[in-house]
N, C-alpha and C. Protein backbone atom coordinates (compact mmCIF):
# COMPACT_ATOMS: atom_id res chain seq x y z
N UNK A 1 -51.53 -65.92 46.13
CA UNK A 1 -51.70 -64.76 45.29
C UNK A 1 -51.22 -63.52 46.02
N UNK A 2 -50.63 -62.31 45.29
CA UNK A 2 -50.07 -61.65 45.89
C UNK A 2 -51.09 -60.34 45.99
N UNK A 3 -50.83 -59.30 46.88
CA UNK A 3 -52.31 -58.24 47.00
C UNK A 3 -51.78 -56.67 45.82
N UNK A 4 -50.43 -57.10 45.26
CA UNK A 4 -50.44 -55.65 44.23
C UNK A 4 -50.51 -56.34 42.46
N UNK A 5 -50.81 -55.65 42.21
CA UNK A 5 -51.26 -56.29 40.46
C UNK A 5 -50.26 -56.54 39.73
N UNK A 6 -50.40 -57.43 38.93
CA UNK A 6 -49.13 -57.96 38.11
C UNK A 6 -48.87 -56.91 37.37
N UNK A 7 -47.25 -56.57 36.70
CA UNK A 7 -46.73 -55.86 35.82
C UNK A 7 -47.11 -55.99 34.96
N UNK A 8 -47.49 -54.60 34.02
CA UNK A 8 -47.64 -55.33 32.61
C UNK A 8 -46.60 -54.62 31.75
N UNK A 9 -45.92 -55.26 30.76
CA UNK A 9 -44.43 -55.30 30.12
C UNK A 9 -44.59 -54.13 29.10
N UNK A 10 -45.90 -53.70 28.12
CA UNK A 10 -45.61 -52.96 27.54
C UNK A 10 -47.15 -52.53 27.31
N UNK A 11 -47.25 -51.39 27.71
CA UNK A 11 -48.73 -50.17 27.75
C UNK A 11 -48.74 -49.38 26.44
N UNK A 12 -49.76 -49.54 26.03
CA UNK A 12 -50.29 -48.49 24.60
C UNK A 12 -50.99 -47.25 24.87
N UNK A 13 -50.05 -46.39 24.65
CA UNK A 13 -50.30 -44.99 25.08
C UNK A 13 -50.12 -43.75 24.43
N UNK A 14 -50.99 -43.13 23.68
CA UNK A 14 -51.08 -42.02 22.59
C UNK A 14 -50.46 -42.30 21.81
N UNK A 15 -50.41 -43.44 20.82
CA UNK A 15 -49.79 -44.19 19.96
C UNK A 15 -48.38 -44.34 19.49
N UNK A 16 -48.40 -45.00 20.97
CA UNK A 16 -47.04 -45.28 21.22
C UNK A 16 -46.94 -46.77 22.31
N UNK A 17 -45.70 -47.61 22.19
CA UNK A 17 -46.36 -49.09 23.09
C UNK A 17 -44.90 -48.18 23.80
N UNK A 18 -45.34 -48.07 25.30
CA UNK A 18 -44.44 -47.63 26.42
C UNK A 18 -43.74 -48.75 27.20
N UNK A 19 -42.65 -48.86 27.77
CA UNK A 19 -42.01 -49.87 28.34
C UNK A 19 -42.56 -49.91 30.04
N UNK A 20 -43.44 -50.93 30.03
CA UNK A 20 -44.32 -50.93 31.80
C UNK A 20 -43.34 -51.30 32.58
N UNK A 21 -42.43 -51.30 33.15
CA UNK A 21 -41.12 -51.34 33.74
C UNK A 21 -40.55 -50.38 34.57
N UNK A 22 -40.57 -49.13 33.23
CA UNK A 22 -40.22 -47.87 33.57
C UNK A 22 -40.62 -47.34 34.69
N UNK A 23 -40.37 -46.02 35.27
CA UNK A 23 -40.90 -45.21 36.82
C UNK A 23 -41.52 -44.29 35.57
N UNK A 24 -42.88 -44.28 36.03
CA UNK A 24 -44.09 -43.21 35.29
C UNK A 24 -44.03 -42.07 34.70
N UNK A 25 -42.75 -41.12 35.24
CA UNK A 25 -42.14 -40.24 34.64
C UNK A 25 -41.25 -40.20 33.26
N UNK A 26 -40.43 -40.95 33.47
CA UNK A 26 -39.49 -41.86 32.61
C UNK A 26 -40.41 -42.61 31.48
N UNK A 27 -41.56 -43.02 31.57
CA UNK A 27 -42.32 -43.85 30.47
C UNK A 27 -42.84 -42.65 29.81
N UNK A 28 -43.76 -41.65 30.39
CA UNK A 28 -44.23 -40.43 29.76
C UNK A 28 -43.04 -39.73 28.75
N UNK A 29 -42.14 -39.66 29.04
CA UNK A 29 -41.26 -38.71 28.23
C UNK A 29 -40.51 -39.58 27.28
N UNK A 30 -41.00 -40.84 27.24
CA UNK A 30 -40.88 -41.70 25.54
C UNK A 30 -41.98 -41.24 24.53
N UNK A 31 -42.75 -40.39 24.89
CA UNK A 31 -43.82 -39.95 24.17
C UNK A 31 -43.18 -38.72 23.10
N UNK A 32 -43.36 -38.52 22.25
CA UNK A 32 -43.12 -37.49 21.71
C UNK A 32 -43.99 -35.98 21.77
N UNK A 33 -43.27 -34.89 22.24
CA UNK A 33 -44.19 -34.05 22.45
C UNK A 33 -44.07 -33.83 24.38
N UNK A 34 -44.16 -34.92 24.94
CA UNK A 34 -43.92 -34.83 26.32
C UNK A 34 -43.08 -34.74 27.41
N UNK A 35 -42.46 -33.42 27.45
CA UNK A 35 -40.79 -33.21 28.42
C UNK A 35 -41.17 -33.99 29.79
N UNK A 36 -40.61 -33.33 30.48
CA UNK A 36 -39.95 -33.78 31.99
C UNK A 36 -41.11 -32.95 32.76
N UNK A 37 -41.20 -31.56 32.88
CA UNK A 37 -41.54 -30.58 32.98
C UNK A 37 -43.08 -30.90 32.76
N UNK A 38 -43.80 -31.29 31.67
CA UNK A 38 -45.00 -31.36 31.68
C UNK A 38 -45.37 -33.02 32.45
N UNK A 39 -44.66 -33.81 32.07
CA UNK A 39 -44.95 -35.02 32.36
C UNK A 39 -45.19 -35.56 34.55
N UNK A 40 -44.08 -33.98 34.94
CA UNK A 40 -44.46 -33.97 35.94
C UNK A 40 -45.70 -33.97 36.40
N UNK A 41 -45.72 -32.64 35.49
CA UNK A 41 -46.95 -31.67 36.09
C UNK A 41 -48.37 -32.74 35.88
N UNK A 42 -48.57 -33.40 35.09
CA UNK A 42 -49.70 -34.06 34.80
C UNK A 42 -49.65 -35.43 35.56
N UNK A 43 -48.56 -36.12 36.35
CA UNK A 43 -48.53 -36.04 37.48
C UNK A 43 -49.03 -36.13 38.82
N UNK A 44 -48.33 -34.91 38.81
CA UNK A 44 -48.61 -34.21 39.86
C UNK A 44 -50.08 -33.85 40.21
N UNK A 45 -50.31 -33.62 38.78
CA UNK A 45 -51.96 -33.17 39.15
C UNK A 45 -53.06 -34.60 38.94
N UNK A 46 -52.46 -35.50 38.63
CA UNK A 46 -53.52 -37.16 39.14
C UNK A 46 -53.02 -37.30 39.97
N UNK A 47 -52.31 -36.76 41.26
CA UNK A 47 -52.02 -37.09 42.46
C UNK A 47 -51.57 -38.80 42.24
N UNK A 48 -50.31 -39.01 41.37
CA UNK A 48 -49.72 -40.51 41.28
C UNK A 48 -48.63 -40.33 41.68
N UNK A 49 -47.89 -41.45 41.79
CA UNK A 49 -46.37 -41.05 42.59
C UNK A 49 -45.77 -41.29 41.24
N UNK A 50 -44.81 -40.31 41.06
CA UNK A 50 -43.71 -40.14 39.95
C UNK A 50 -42.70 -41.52 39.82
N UNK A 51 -42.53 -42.16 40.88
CA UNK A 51 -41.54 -43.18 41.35
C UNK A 51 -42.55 -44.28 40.52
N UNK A 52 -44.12 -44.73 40.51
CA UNK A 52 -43.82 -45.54 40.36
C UNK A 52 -44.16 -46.08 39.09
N UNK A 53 -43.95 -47.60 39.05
CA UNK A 53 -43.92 -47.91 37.32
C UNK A 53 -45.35 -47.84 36.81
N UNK A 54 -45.13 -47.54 35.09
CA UNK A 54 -46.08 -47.10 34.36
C UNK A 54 -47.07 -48.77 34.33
N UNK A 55 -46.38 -49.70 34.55
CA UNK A 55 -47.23 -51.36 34.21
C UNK A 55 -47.94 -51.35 35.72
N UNK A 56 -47.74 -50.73 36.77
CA UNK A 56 -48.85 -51.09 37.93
C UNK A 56 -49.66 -50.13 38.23
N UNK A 57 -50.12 -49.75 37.15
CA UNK A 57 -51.41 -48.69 37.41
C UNK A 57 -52.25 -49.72 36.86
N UNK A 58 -53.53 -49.04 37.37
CA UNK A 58 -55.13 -49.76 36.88
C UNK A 58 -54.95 -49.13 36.10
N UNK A 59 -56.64 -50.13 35.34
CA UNK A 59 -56.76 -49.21 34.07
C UNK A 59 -57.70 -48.17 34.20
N UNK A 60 -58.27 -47.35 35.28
CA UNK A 60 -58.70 -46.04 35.39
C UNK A 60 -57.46 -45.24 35.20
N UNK A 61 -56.77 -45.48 35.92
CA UNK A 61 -55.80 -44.40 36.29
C UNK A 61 -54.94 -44.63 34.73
N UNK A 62 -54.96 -45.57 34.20
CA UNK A 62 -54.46 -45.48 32.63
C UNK A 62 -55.34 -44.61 31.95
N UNK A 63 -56.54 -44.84 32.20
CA UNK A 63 -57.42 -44.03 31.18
C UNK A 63 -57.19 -42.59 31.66
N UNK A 64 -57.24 -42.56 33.08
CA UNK A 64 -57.12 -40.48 33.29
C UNK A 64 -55.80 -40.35 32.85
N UNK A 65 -54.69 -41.17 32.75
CA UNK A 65 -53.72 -40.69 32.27
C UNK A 65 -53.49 -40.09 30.68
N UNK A 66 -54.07 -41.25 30.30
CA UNK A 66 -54.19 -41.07 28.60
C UNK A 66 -55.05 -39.76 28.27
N UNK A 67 -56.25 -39.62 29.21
CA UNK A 67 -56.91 -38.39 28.61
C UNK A 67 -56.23 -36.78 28.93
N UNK A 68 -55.64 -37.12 29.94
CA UNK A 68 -54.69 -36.33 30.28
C UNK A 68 -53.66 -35.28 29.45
N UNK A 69 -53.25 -36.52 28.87
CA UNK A 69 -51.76 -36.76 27.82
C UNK A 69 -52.52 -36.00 26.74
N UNK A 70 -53.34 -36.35 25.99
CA UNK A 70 -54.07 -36.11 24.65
C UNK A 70 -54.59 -34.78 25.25
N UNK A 71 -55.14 -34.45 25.90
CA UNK A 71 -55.68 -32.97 26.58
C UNK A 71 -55.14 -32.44 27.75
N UNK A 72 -53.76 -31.61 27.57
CA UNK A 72 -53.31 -31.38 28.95
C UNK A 72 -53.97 -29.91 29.60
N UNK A 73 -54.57 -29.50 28.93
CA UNK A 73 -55.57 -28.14 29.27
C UNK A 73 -56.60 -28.65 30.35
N UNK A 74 -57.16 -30.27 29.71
CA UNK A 74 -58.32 -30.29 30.91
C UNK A 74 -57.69 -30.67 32.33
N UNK A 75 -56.43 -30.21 32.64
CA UNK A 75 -56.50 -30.35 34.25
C UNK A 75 -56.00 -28.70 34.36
N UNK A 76 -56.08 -28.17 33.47
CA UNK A 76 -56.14 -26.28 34.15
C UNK A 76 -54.75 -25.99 34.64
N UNK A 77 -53.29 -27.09 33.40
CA UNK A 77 -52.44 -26.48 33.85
C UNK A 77 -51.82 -25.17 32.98
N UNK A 78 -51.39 -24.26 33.44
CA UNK A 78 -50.73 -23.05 32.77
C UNK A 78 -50.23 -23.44 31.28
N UNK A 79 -50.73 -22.29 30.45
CA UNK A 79 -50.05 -22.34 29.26
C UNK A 79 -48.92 -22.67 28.79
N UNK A 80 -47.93 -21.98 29.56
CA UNK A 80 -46.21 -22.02 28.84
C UNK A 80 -45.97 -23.39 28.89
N UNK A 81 -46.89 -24.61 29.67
CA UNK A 81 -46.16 -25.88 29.73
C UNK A 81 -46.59 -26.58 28.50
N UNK A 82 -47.53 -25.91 27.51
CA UNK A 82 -48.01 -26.63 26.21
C UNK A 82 -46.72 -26.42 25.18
N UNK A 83 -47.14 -26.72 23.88
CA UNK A 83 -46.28 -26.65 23.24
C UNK A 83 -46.30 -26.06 21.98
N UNK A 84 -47.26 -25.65 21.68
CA UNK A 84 -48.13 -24.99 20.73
C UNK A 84 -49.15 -23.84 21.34
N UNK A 85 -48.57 -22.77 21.27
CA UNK A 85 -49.14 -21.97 22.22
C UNK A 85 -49.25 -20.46 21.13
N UNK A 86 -50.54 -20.29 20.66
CA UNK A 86 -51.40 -19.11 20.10
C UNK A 86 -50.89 -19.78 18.70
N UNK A 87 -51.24 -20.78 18.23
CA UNK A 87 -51.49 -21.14 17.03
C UNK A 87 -51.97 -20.40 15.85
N UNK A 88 -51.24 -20.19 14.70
CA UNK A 88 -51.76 -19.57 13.57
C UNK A 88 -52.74 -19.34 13.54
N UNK A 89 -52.93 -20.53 13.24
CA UNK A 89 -54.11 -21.12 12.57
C UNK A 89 -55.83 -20.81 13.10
N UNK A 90 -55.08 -20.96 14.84
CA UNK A 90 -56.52 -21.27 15.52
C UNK A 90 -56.71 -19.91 16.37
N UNK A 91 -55.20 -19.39 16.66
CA UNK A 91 -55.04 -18.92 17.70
C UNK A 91 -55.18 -19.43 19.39
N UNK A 92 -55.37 -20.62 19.10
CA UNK A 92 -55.80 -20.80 20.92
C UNK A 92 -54.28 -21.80 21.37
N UNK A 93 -54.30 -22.09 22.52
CA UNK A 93 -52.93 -22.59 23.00
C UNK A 93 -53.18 -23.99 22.66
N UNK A 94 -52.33 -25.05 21.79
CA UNK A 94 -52.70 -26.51 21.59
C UNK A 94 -51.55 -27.04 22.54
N UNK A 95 -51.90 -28.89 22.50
CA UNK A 95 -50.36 -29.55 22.59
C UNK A 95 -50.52 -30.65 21.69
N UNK A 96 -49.43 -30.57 21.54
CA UNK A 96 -49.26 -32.06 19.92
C UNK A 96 -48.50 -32.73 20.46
N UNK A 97 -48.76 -34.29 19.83
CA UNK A 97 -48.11 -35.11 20.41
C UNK A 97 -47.51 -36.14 18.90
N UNK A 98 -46.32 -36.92 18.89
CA UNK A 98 -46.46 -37.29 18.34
C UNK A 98 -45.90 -36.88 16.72
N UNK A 99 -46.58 -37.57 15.78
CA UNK A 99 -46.78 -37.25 14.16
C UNK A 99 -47.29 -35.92 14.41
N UNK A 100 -48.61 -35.55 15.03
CA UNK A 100 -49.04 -34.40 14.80
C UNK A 100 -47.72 -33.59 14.50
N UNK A 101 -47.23 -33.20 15.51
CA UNK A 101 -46.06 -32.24 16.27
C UNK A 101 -44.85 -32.12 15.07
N UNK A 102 -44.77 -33.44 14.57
CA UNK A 102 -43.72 -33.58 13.53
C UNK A 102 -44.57 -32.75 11.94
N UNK A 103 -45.76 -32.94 12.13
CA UNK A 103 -46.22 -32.06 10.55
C UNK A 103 -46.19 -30.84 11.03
N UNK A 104 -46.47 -30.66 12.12
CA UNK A 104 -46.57 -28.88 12.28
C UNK A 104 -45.38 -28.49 12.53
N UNK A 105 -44.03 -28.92 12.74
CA UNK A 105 -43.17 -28.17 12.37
C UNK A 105 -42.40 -28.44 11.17
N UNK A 106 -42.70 -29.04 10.09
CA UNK A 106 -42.26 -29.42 8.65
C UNK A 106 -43.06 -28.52 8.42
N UNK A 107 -44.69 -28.10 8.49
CA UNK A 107 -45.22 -26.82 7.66
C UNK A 107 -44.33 -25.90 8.39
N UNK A 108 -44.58 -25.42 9.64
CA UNK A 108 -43.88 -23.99 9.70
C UNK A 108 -42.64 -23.43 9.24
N UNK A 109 -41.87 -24.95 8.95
CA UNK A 109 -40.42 -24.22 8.46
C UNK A 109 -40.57 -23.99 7.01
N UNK A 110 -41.86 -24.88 5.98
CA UNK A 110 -42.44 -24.54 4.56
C UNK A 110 -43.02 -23.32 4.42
N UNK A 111 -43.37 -22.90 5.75
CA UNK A 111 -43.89 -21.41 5.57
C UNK A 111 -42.95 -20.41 5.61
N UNK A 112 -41.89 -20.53 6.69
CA UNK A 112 -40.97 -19.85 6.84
C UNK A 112 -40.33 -19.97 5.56
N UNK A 113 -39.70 -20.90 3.99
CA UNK A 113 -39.53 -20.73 3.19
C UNK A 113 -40.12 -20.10 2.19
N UNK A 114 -41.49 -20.07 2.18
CA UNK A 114 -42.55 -19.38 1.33
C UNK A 114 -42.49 -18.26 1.22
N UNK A 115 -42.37 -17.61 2.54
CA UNK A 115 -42.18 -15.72 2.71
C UNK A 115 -40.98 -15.57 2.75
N UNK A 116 -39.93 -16.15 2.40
CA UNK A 116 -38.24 -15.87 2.65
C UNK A 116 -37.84 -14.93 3.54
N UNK A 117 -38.72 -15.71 4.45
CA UNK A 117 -37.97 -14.99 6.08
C UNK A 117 -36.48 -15.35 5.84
N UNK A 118 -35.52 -15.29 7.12
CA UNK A 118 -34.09 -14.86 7.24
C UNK A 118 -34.34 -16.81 7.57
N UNK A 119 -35.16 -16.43 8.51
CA UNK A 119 -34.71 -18.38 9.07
C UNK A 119 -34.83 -19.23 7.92
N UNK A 120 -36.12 -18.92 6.90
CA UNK A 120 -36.72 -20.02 6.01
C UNK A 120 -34.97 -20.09 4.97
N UNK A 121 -34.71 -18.91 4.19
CA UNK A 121 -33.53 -18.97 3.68
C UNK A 121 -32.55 -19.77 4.60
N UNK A 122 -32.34 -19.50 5.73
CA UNK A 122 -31.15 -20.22 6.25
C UNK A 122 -31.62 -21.76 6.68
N UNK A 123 -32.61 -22.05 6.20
CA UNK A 123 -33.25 -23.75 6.62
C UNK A 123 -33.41 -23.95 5.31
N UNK A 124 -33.32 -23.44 4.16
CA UNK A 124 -33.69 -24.25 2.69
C UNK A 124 -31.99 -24.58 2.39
N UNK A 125 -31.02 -23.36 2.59
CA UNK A 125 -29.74 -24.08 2.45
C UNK A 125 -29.16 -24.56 3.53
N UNK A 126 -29.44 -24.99 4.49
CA UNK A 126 -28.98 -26.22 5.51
C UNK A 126 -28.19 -25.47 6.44
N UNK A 127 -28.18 -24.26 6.84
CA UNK A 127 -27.57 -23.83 7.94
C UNK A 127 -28.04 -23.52 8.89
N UNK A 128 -26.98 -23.37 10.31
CA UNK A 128 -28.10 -23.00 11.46
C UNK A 128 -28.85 -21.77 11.29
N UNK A 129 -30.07 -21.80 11.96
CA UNK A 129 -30.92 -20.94 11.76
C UNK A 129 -31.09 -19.54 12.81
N UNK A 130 -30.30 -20.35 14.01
CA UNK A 130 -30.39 -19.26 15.30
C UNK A 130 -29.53 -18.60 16.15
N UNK A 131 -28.71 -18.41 14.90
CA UNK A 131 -27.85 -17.21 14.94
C UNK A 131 -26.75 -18.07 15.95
N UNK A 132 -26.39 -19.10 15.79
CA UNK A 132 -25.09 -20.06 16.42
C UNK A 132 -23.95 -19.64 15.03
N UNK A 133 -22.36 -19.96 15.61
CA UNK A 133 -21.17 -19.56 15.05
C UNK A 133 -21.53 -21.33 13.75
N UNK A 134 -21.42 -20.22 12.79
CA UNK A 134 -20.65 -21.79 10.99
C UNK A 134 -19.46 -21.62 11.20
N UNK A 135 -18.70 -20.72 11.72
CA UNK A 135 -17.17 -21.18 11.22
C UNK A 135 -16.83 -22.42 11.75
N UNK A 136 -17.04 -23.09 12.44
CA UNK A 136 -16.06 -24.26 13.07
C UNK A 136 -17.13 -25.21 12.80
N UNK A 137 -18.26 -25.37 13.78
CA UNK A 137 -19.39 -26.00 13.50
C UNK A 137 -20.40 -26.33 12.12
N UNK A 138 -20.98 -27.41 12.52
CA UNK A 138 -22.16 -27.56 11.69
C UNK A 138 -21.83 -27.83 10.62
N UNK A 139 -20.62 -28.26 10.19
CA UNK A 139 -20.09 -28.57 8.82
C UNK A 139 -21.17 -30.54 8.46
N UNK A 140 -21.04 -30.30 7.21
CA UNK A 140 -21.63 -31.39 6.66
C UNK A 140 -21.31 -32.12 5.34
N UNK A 141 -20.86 -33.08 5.07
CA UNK A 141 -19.99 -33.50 4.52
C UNK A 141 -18.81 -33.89 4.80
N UNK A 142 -17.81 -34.47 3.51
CA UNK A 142 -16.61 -34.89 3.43
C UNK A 142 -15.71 -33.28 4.15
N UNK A 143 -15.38 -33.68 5.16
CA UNK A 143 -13.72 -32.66 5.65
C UNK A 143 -13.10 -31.75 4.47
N UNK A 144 -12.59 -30.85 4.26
CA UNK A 144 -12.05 -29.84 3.31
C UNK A 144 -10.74 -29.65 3.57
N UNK A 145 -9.99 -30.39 4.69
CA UNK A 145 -8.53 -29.82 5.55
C UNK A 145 -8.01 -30.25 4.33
N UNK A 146 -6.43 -30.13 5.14
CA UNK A 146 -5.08 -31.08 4.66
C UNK A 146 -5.21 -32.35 5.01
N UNK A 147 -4.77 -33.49 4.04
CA UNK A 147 -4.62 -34.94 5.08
C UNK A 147 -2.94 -34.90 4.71
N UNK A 148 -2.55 -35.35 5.98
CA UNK A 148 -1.17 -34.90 5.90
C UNK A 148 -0.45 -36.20 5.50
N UNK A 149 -1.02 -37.34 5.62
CA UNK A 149 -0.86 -38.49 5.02
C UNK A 149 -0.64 -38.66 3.39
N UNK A 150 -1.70 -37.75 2.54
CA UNK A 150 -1.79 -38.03 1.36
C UNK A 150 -0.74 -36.67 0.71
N UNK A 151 -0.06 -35.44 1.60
CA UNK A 151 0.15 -34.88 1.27
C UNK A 151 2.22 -34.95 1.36
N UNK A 152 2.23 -35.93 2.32
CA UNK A 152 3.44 -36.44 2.53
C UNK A 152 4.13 -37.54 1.65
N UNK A 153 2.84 -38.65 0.89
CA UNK A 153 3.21 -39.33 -0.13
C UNK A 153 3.50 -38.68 -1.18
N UNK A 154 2.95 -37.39 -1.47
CA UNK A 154 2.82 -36.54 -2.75
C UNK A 154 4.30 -35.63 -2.76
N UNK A 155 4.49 -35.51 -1.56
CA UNK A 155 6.05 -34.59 -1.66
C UNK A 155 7.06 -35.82 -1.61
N UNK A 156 6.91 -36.91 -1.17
CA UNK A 156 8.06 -38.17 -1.02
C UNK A 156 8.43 -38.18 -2.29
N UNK A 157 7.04 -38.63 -3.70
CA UNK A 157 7.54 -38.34 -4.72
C UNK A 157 8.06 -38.14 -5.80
N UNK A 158 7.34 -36.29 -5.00
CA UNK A 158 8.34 -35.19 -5.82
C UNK A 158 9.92 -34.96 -5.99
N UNK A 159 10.25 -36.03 -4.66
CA UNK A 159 11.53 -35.92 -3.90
C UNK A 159 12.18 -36.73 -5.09
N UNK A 160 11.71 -37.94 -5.08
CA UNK A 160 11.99 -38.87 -5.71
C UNK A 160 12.04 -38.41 -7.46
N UNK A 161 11.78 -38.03 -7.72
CA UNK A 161 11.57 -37.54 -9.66
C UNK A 161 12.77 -36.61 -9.74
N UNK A 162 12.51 -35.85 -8.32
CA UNK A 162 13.96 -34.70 -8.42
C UNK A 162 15.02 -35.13 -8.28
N UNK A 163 15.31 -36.24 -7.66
CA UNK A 163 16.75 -37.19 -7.67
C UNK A 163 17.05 -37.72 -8.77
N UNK A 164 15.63 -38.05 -9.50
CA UNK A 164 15.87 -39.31 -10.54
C UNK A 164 16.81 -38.41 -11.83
N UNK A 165 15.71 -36.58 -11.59
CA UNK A 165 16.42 -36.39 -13.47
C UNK A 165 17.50 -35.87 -12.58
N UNK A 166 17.46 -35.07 -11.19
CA UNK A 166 19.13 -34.93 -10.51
C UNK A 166 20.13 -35.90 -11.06
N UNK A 167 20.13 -36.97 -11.41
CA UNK A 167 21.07 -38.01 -11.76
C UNK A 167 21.42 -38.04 -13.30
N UNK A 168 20.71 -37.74 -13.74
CA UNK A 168 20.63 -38.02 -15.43
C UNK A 168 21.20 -36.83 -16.16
């Protein structure tokens, strides 16, 4: 028998099944909601090594991780690393993970349509919203050019009809 714990292939983690394989960093940021940046930091602050894989942790150190993840306030790291920070609603700094994260920004851009802010108008008709160049970009749909293919059969022909009554 060997003295480090067997791998385990795939960990259930803030409802999500993570690949136990991965280096611990790298598994965290399959999470939705969880960058690079925070995934460090939380981390950093269970004093775990970033290097190693998410399948050879115990399951304490799974559980402080998970509570972690779901509450990144209770290790007292700085605000700006949340992601939801002075909430409408609540006003206090949240982090969402997940579905959550995905309804709260489908309402805010429903709100932003409701009061016909500048963004909500430019997100109900499908354009960028933050002040990036439409002329070249962001097109959607079928192309509007020339196809020079269909426009070269069309003059061949014209060529051709003009010879034909040319002759007659």
């Amino acid at each position: 028998m060997s003295s480090q714990p067997q791998v385990k292939a795939i960990i259930r983690m803030a409802g999500r099944d993570l690949n136990g394989t991965k280096p611990l960093l790298a598994a965290l940021r399959d999470i939705k909601g969880i960058n690079f940046t925070l995934a460090y930091a939380i981390v950093r602050a269970l004093r775990l090594d970033p290097s190693m894989r998410l399948g050879r942790l115990s399951d304490s150190q799974l559980q402080a991780l998970e509570k972690a993840i779901t509450n990144p306030k209770s290790l007292n790291l700085p605000g700006w690393l949340l992601n939801r920070r002075k909430d409408l609603e609540t006003g206090q700094d949240l982090h969402l993970l997940e579905s959550d994260l995905v309804l709260k920004i489908k309402e805010d851009i429903e709100r932003e349509k409701t009061i016909n802010s500048w963004r909500g108008f430019r997100h109900s008709l499908g354009l960028k919203v933050r002040g990036q160049r439409t002329r070249t970009t962001g097109r959607k749909g079928q192309t509007v050019g020339v196809r020079k293919k269909a426009t070269a059969q069309q003059a061949a022909a014209q060529q051709q009809t003009q010879k034909k009554e040319g002759e007659k």
